[in-house]
N, C-alpha and C. Protein backbone atom coordinates (compact mmCIF):
# COMPACT_ATOMS: atom_id res chain seq x y z
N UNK A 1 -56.22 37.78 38.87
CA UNK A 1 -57.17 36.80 38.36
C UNK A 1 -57.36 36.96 36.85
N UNK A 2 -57.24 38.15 36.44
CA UNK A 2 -57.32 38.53 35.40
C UNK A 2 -56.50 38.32 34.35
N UNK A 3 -54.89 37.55 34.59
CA UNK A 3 -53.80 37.60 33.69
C UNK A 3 -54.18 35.56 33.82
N UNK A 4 -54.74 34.88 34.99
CA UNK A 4 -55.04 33.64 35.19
C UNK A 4 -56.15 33.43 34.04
N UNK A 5 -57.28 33.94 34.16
CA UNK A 5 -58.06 33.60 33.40
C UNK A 5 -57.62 33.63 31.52
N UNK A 6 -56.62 34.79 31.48
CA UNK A 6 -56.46 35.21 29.75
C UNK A 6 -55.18 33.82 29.55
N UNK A 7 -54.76 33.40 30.63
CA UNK A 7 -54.12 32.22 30.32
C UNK A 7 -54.47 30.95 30.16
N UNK A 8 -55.65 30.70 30.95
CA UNK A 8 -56.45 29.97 31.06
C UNK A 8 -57.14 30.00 29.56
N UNK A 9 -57.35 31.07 28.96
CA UNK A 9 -57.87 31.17 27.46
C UNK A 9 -57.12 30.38 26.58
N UNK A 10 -55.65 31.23 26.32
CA UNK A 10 -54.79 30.84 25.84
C UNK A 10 -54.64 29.33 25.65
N UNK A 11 -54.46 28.77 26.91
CA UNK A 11 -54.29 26.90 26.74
C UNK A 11 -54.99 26.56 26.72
N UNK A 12 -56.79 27.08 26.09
CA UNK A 12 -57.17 25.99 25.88
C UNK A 12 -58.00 26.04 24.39
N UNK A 13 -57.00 27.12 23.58
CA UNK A 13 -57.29 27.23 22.33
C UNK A 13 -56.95 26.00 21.42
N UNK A 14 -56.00 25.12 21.99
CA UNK A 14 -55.91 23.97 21.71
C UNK A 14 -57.70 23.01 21.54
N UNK A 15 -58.36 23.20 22.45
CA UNK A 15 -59.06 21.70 22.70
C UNK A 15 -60.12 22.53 22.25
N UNK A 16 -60.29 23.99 22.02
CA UNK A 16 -61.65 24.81 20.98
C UNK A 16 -61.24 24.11 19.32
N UNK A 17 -60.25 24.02 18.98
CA UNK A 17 -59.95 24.09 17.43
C UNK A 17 -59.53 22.89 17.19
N UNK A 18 -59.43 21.29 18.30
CA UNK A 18 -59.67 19.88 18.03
C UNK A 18 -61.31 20.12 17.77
N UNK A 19 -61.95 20.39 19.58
CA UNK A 19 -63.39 20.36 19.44
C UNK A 19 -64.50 20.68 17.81
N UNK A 20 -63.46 21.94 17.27
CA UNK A 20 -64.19 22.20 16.20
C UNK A 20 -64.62 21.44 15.11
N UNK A 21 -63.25 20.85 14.78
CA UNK A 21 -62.88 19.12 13.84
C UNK A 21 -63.87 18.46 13.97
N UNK A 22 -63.58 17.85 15.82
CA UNK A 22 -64.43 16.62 16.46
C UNK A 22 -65.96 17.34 15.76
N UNK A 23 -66.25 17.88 16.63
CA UNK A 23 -67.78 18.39 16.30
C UNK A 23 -68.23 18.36 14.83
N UNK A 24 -67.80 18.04 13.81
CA UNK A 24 -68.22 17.94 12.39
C UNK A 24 -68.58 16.36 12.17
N UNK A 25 -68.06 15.80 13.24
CA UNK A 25 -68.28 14.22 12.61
C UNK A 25 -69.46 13.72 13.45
N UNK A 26 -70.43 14.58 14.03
CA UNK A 26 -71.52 14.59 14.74
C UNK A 26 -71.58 13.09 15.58
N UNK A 27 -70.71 13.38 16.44
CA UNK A 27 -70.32 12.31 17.70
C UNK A 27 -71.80 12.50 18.86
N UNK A 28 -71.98 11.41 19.42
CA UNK A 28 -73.74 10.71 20.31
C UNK A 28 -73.27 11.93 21.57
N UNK A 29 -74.30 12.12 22.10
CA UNK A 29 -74.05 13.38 23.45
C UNK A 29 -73.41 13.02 24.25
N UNK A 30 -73.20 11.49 24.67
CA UNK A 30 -72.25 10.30 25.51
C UNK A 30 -70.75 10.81 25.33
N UNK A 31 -70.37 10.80 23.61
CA UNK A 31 -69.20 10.92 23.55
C UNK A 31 -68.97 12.52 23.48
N UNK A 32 -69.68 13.50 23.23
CA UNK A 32 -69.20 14.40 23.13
C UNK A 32 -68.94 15.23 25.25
N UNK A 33 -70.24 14.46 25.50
CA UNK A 33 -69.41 15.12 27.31
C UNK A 33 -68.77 14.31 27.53
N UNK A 34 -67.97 12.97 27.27
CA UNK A 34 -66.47 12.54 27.63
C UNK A 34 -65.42 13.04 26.94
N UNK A 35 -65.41 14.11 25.71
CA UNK A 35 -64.90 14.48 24.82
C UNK A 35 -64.38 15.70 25.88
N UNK A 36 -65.27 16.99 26.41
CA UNK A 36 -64.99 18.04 27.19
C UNK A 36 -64.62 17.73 28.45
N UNK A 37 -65.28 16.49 29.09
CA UNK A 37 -64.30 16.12 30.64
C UNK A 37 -63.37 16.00 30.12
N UNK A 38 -62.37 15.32 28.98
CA UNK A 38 -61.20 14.88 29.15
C UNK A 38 -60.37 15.96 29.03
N UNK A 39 -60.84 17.12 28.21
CA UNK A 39 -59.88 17.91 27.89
C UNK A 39 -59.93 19.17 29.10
N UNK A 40 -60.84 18.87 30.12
CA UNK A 40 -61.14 19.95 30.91
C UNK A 40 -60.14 18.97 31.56
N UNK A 41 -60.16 18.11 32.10
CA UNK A 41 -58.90 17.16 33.09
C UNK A 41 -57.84 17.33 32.65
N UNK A 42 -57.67 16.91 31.49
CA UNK A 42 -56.02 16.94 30.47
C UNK A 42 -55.46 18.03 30.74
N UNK A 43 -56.23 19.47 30.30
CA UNK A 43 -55.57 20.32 30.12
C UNK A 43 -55.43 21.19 31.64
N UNK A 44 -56.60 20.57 32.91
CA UNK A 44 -56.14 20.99 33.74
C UNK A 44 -55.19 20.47 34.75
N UNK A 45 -55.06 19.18 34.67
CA UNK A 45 -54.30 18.17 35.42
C UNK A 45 -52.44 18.82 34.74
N UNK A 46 -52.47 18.87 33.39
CA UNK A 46 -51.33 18.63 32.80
C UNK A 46 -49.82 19.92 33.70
N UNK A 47 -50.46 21.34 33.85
CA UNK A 47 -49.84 22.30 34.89
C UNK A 47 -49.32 21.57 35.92
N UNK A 48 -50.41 20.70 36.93
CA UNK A 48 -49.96 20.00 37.94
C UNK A 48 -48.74 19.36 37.99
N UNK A 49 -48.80 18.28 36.81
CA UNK A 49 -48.17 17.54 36.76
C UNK A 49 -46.78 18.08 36.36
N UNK A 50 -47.36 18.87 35.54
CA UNK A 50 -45.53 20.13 34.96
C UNK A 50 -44.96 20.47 36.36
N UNK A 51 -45.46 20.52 37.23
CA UNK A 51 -44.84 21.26 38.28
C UNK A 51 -44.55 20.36 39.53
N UNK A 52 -45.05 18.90 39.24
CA UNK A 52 -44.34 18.24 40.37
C UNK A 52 -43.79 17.54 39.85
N UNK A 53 -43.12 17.07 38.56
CA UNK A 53 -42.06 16.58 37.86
C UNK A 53 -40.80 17.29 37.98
N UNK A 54 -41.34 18.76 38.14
CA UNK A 54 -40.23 19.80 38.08
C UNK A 54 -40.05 20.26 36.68
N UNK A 55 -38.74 21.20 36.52
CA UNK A 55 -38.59 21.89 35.38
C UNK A 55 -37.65 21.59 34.84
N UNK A 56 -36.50 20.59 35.65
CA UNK A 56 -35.51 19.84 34.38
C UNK A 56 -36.11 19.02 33.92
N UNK A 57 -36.77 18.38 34.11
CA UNK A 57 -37.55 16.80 33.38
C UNK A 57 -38.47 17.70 32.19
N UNK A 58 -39.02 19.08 32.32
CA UNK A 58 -40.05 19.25 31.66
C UNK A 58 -39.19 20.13 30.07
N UNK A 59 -37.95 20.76 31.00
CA UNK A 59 -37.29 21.25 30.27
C UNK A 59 -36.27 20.31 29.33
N UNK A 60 -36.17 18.94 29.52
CA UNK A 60 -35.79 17.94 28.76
C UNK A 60 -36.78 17.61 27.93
N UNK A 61 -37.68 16.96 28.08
CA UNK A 61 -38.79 16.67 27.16
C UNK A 61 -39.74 17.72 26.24
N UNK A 62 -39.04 18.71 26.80
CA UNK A 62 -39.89 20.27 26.38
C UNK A 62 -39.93 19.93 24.78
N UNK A 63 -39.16 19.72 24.09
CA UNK A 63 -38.81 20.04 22.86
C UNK A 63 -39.77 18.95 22.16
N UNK A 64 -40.05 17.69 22.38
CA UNK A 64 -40.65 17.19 21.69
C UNK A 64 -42.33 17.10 21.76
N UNK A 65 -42.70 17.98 22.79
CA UNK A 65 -44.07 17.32 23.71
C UNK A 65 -45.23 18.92 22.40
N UNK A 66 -44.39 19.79 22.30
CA UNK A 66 -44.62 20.91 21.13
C UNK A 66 -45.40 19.47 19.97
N UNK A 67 -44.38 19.15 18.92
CA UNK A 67 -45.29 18.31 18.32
C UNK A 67 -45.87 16.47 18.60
N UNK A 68 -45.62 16.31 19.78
CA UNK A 68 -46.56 14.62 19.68
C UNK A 68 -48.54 15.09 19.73
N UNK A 69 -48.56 16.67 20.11
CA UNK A 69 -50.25 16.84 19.75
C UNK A 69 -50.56 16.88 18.55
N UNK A 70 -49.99 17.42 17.33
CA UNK A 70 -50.41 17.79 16.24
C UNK A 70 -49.86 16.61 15.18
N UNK A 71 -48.93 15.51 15.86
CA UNK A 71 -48.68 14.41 15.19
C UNK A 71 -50.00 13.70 15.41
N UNK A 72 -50.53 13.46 16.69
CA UNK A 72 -51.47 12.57 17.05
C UNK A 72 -52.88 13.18 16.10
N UNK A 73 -53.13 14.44 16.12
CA UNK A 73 -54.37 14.69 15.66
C UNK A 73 -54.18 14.33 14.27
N UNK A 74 -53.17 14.67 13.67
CA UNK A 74 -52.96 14.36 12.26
C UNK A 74 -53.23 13.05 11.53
N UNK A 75 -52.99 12.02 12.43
CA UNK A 75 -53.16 10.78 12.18
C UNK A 75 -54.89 11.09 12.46
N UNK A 76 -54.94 10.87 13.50
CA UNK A 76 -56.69 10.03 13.50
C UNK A 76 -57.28 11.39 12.35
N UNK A 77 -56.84 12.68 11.98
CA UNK A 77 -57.94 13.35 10.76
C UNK A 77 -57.54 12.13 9.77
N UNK A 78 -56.37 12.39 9.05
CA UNK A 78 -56.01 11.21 7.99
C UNK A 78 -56.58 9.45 8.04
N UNK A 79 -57.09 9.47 9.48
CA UNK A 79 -57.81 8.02 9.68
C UNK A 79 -58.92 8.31 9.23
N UNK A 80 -59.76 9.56 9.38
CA UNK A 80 -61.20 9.92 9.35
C UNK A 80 -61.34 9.84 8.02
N UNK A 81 -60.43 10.96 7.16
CA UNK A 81 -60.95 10.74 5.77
C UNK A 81 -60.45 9.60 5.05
N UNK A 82 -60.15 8.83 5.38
CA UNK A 82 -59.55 7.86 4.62
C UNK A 82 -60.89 6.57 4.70
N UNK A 83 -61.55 6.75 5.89
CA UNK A 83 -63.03 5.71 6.38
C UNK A 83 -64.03 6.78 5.39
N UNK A 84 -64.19 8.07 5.67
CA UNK A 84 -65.17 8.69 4.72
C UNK A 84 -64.57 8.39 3.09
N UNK A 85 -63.74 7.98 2.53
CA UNK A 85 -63.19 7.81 1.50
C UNK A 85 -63.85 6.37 0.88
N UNK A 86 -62.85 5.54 1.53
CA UNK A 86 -62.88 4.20 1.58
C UNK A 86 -63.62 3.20 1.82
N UNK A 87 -64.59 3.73 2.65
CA UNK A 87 -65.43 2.94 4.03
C UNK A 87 -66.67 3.36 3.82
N UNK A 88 -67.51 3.99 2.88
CA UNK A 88 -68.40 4.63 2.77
C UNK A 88 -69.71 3.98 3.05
N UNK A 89 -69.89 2.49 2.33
CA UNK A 89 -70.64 2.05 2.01
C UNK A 89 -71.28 0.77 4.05
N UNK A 90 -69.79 1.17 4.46
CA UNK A 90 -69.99 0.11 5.62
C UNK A 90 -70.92 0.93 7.14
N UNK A 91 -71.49 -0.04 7.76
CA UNK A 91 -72.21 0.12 8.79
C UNK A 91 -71.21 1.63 9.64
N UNK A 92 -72.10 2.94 10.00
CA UNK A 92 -71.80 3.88 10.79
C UNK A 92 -71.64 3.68 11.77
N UNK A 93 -70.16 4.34 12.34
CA UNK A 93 -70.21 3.78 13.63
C UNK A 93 -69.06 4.72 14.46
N UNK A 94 -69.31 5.25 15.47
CA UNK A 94 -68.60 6.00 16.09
C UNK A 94 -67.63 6.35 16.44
N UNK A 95 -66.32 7.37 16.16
CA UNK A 95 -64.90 7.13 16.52
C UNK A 95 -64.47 6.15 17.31
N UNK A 96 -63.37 5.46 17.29
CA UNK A 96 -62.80 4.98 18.85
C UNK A 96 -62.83 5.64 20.39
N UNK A 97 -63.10 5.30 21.34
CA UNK A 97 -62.60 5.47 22.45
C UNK A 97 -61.43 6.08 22.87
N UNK A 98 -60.55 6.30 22.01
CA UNK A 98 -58.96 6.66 22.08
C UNK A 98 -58.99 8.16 21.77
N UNK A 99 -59.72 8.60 21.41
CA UNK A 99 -60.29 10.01 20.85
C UNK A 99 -60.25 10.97 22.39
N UNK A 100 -61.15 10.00 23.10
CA UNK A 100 -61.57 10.86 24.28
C UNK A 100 -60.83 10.90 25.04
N UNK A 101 -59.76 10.20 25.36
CA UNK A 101 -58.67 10.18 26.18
C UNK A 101 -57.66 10.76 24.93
N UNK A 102 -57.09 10.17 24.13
CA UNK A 102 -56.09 10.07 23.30
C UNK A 102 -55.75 11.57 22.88
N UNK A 103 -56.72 11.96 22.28
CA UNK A 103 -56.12 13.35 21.59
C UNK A 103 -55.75 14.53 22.64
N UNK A 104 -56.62 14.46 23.87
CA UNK A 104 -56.96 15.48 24.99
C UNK A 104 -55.33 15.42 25.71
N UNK A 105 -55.01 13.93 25.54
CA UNK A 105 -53.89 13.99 26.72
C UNK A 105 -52.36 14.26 25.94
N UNK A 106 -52.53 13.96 24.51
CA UNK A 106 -51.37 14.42 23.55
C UNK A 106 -51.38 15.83 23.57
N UNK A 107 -52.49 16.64 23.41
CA UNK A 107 -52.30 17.87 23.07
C UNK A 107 -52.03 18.86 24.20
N UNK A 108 -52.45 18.25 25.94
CA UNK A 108 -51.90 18.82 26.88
C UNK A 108 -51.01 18.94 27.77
N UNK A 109 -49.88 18.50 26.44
CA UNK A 109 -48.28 17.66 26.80
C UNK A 109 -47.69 19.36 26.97
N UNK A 110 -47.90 19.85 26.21
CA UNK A 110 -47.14 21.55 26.41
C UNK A 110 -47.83 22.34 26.81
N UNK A 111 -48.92 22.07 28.24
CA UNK A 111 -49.01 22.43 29.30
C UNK A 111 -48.27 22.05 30.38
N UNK A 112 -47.74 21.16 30.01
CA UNK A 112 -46.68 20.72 31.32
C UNK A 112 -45.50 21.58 31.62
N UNK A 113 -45.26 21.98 30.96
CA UNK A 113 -44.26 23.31 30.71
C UNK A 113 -44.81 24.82 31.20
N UNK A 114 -46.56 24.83 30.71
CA UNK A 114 -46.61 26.14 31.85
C UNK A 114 -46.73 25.78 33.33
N UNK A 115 -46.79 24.67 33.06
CA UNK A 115 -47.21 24.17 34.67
C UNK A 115 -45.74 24.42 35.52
N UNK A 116 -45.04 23.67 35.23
CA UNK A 116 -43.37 24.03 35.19
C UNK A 116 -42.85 25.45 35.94
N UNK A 117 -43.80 26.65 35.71
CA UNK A 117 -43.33 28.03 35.63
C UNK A 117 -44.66 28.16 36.15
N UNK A 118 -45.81 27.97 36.35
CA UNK A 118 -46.92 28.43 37.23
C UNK A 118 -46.52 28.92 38.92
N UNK A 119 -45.90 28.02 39.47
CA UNK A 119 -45.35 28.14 41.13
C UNK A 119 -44.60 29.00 41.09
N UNK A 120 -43.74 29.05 40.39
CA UNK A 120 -42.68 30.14 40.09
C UNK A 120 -43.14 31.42 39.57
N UNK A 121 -43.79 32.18 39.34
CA UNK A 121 -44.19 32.79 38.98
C UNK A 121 -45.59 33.75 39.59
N UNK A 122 -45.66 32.41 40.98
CA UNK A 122 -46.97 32.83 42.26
C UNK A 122 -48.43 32.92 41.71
N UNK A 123 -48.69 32.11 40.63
CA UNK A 123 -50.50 31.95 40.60
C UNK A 123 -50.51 30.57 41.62
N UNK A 124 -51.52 31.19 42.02
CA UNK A 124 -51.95 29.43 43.24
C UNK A 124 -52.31 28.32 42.20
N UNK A 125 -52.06 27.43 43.21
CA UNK A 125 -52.23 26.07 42.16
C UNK A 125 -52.82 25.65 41.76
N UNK A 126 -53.66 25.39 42.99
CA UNK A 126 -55.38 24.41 42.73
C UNK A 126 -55.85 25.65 41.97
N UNK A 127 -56.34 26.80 42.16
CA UNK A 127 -57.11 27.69 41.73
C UNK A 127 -56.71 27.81 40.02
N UNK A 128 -55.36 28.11 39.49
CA UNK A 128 -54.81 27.78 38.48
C UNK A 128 -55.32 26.42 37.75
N UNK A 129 -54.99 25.15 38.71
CA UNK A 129 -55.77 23.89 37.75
C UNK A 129 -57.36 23.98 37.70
N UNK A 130 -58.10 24.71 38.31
CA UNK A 130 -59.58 24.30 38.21
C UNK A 130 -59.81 25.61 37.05
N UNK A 131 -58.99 26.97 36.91
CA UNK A 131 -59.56 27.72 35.94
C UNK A 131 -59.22 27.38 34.47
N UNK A 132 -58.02 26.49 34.18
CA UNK A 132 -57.45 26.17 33.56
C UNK A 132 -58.39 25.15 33.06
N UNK A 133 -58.44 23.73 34.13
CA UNK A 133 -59.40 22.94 33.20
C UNK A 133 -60.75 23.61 32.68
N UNK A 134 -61.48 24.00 33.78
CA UNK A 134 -62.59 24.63 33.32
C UNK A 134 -62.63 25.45 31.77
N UNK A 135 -61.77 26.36 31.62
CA UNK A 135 -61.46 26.90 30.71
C UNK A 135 -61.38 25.90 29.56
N UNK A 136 -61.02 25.29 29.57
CA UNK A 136 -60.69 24.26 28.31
C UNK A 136 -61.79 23.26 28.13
N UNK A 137 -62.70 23.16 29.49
CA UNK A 137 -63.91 22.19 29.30
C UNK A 137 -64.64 23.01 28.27
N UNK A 138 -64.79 24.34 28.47
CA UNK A 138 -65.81 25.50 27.83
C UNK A 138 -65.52 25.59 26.19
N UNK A 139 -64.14 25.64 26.20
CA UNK A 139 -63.47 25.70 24.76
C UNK A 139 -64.18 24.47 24.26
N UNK A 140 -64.01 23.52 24.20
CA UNK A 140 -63.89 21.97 24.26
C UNK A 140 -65.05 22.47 23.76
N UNK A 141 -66.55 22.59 24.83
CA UNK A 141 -67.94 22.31 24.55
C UNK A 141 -68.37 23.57 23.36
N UNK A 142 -67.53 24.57 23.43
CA UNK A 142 -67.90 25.46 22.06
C UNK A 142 -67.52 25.19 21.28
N UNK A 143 -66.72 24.46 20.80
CA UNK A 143 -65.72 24.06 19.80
C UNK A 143 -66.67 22.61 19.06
N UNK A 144 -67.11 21.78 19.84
CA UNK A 144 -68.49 20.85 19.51
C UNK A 144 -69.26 21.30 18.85
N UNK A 145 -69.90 22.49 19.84
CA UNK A 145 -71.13 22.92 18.98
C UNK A 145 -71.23 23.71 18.06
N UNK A 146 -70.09 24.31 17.64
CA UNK A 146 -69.93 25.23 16.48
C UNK A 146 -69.53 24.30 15.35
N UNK A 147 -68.70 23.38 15.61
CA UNK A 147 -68.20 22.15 14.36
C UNK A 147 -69.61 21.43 13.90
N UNK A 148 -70.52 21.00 14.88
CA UNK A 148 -71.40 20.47 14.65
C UNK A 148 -72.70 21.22 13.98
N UNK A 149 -72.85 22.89 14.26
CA UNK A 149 -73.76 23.68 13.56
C UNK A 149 -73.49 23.98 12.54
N UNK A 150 -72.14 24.02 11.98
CA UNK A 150 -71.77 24.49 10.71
C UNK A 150 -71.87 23.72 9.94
N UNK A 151 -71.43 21.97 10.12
CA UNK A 151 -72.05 20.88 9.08
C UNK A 151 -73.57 20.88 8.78
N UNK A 152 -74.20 21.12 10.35
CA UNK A 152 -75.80 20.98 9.86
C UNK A 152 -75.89 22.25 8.91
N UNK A 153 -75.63 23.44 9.05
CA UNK A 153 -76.02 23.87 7.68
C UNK A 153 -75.80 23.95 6.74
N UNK A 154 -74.13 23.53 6.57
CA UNK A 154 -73.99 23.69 5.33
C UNK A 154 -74.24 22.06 4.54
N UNK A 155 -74.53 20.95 5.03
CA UNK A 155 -75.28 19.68 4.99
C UNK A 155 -74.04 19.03 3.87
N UNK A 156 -72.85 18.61 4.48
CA UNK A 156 -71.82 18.14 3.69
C UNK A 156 -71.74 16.82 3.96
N UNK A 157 -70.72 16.15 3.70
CA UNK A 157 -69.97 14.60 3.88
C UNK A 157 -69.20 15.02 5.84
N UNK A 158 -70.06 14.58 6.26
CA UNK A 158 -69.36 15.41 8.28
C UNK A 158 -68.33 14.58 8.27
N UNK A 159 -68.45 13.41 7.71
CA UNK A 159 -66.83 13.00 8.09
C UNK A 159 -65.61 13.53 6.91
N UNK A 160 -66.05 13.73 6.07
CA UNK A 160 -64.85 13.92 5.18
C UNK A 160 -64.24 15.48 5.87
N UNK A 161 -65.51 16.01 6.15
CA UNK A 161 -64.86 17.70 6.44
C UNK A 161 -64.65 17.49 7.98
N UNK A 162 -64.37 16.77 8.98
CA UNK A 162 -64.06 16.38 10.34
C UNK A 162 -62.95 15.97 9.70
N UNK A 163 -62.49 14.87 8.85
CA UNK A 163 -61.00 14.25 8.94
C UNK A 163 -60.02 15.82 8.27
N UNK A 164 -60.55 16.45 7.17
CA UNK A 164 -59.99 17.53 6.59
C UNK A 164 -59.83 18.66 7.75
N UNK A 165 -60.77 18.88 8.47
CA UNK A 165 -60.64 19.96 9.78
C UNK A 165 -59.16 19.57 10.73
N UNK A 166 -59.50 18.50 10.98
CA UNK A 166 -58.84 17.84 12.06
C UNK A 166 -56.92 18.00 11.34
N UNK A 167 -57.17 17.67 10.40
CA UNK A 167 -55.64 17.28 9.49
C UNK A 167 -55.13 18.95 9.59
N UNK A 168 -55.96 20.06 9.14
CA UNK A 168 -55.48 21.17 8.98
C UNK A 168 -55.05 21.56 10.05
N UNK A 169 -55.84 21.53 11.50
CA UNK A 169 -55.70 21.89 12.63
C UNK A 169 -54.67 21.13 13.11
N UNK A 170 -54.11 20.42 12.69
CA UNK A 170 -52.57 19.80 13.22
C UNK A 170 -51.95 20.54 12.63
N UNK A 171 -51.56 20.83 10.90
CA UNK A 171 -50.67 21.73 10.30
C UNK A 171 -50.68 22.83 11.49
N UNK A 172 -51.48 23.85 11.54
CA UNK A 172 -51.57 24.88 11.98
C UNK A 172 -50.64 25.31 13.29
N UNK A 173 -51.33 24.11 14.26
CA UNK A 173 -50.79 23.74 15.81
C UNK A 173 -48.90 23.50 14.89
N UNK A 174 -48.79 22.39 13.93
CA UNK A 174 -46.86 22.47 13.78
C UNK A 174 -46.34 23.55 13.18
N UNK A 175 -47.52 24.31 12.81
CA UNK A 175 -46.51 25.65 11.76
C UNK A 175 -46.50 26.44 13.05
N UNK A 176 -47.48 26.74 13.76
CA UNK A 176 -47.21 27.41 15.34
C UNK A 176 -46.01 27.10 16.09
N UNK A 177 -45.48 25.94 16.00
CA UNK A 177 -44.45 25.56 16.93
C UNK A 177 -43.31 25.57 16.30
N UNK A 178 -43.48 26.15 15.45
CA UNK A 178 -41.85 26.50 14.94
C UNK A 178 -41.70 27.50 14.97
């Protein structure tokens, strides 16, 4: 249980260090618990799905599924500061909808690959997807509230330093995958 759970850590250091980003642009409590369901689903559904696709399909697509997360986050940071830039003066108004689904399900594309090697390897399944999502719901909801405490004190532009968070945390995730 013990090598499940530190894996369970592992994948979902991803959706702590989006969450952190997200959480700076001080998103309504609505969007921020559809923000942690998705990535608690995403990232726990995504194993499943690695493993009833199988491992040639996952091992074909393997190579690109590494960066379509840190392409996707990259864009919507570069969307963020470009509205905190540009857009300053216009009516506030809440990310898209595409956020809460969108980023959660790009970035738990290379979970499909541990999922792939989970059966094989004898962690149970269901028990594997519920510690897994869970795990990543938790990341997810710390990753909110730490992005979001650190703007309140240090009392900046939340979107400029959400689109700048978000942009770095893609570098990071593509310099990782090489």
């Amino acid at each position: 249980m013990g090598t499940l759970l530190l894996l369970g850590f592992v994948l979902s250091l991803d959706s702590f260090r989006v969450s952190l980003g997200l959480g700076a642009l001080q998103l309504s409590r609505l969007r921020r618990v559809q923000i942690v369901f998705a990535f608690g689903l995403c990232d726990g559904l995504a194993p499943l799905v690695g493993l009833l696709i199988g491992k040639s399909l996952v091992t074909y697509i393997g190579g690109w599924t590494e960066y379509l997360g840190p392409l996707a986050l990259c864009a919507y940071g570069a969307y963020v500061i470009y509205r905190a830039k540009f857009c300053a003066g216009e009516e506030e108004r809440e990310p898209g909808r595409w956020i809460v689904l969108g980023l959660p399900l790009s970035l738990s594309l290379d979970n499909l690959i541990a999922g792939a090697s989970l059966g094989m390897v004898g962690f149970p399944l269901l028990i594997s997807v519920a510690v897994i999502g869970s795990m990543s719901a938790l990341m997810s909801l710390a990753g909110l509230w730490m992005g979001s405490l650190a703007v309140n004190f240090l009392r900046i532009n939340t979107e400029l330093v959400g689109g700048v968070a978000l942009v770095l945390i893609a570098l990071v995730l593509a310099i990782e995958n090489f």
